[in-house]
C-alpha atoms as a PDB file:
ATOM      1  CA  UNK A   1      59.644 148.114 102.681  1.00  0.00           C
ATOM      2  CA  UNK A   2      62.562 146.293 104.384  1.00  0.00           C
ATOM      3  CA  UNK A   3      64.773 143.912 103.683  1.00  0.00           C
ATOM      4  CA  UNK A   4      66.338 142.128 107.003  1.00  0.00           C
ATOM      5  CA  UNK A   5      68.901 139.003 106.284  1.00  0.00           C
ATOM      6  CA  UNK A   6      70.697 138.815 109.141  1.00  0.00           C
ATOM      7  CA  UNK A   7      73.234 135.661 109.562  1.00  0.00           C
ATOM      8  CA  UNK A   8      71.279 133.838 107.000  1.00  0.00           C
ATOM      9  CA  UNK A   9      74.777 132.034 105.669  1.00  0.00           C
ATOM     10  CA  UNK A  10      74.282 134.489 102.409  1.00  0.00           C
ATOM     11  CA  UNK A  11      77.402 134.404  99.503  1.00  0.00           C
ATOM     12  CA  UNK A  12      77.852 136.095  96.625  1.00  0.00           C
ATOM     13  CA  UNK A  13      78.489 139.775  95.611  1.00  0.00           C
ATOM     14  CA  UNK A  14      75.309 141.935  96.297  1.00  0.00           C
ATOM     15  CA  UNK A  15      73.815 142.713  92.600  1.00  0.00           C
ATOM     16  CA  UNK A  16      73.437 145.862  90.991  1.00  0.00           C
ATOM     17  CA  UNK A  17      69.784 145.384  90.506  1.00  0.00           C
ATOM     18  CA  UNK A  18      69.434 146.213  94.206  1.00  0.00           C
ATOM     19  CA  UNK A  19      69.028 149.707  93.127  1.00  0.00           C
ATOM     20  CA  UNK A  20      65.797 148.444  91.697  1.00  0.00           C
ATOM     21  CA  UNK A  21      64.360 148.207  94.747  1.00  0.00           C
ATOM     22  CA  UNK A  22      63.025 151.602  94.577  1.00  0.00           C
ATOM     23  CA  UNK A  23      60.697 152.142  97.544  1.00  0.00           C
ATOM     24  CA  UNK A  24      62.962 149.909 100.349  1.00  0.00           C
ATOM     25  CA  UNK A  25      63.548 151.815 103.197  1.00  0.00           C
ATOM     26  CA  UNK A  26      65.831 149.428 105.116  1.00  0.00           C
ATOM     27  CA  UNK A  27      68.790 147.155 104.257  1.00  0.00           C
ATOM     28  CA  UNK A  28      70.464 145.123 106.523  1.00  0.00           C
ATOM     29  CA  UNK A  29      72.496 142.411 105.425  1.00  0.00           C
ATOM     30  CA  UNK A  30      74.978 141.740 108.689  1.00  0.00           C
ATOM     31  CA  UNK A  31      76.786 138.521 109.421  1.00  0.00           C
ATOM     32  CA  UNK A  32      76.672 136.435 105.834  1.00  0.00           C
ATOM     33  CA  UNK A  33      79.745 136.069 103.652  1.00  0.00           C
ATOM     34  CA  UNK A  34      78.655 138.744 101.475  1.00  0.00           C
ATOM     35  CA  UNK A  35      81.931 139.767  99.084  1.00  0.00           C
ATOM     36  CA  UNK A  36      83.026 141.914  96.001  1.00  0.00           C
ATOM     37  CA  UNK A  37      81.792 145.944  96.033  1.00  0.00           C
ATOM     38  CA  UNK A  38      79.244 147.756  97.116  1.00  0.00           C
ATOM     39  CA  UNK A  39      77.233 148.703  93.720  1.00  0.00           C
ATOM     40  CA  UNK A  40      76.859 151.822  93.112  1.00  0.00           C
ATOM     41  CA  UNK A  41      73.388 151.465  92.369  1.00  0.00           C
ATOM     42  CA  UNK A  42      72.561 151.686  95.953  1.00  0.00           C
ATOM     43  CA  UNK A  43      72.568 155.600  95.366  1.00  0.00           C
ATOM     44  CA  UNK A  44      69.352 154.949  93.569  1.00  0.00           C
ATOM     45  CA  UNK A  45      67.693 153.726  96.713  1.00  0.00           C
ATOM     46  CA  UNK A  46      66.364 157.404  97.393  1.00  0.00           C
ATOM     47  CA  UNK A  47      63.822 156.365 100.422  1.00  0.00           C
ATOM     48  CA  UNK A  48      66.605 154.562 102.288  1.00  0.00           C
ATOM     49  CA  UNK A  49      66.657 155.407 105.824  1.00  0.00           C
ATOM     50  CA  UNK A  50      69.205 152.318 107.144  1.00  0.00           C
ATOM     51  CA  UNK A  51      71.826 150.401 105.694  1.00  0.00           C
ATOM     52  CA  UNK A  52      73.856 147.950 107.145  1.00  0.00           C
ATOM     53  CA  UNK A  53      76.333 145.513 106.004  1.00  0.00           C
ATOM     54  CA  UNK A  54      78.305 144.628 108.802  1.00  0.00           C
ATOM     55  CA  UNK A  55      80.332 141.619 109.510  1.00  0.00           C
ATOM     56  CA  UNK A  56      80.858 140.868 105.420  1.00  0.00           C
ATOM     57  CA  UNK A  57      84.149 140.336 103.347  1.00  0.00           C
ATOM     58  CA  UNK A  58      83.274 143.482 100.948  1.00  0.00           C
ATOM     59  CA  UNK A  59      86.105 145.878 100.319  1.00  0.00           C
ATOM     60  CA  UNK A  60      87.011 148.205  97.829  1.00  0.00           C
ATOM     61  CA  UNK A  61      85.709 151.781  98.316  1.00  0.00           C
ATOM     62  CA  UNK A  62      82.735 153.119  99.730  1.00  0.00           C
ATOM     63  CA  UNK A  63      80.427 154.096  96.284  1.00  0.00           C
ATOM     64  CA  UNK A  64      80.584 158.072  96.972  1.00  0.00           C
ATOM     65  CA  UNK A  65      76.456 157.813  95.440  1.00  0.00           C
ATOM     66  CA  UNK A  66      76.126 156.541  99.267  1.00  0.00           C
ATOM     67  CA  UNK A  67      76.101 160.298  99.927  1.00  0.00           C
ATOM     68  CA  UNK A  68      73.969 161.321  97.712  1.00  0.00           C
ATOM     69  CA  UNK A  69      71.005 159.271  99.822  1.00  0.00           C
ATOM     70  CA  UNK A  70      69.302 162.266 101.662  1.00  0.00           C
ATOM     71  CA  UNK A  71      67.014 160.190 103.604  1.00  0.00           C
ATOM     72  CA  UNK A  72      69.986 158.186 105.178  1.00  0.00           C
ATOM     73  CA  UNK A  73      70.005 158.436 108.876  1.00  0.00           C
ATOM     74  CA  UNK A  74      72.062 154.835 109.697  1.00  0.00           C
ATOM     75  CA  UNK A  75      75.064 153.637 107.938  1.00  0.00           C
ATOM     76  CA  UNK A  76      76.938 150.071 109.673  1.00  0.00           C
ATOM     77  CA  UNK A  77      79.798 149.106 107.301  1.00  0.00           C
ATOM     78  CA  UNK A  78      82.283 147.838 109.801  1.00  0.00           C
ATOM     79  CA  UNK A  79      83.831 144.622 109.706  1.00  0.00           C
ATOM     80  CA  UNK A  80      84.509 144.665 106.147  1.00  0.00           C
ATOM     81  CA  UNK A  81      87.650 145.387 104.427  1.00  0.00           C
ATOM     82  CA  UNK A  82      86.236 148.655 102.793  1.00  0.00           C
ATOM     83  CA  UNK A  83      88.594 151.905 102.434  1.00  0.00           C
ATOM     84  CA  UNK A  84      87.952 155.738 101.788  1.00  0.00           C
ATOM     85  CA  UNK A  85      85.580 157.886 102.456  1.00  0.00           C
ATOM     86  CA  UNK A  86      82.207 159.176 101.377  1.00  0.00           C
END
């Protein structure tokens, strides 16, 4: 399951319920107006295999439970205001 929003004018913080999503695979939210954190809950997105969240206003640090995601292969932050590590 994938969820692909790219340049679709979304606002807002992204929720912490995203780490509901259990079985998504892909995440890209690129070019919206997306702002606030990441939430950490996106470490519970164990079958993730791509995120990407380019092109936002998020900042803050990157959630370290980004490297607990084993299944990760693509991560696309830039263009954000995010500092640190993983």
């Amino acid at each position: 399951d994938w969820i692909y929003l790219w340049g679709d004018g979304l606002s807002g913080t992204i929720p912490g319920e995203i780490g509901l999503l259990s079985s998504l695979t892909r995440l890209y939210l690129p070019g919206n107006n997306l702002e606030g954190t990441i939430p950490t809950e996106i470490g519970l997105l164990s079958s993730l295999t791509s995120l990407g969240l380019i092109q936002n206003n998020l900042k803050g640090s990157i959630p370290t439970e980004i490297g607990i995601l084993t299944s990760l292969e693509d991560l696309h932050l830039f263009h954000n205001n995010l500092e640190g590590g993983i």
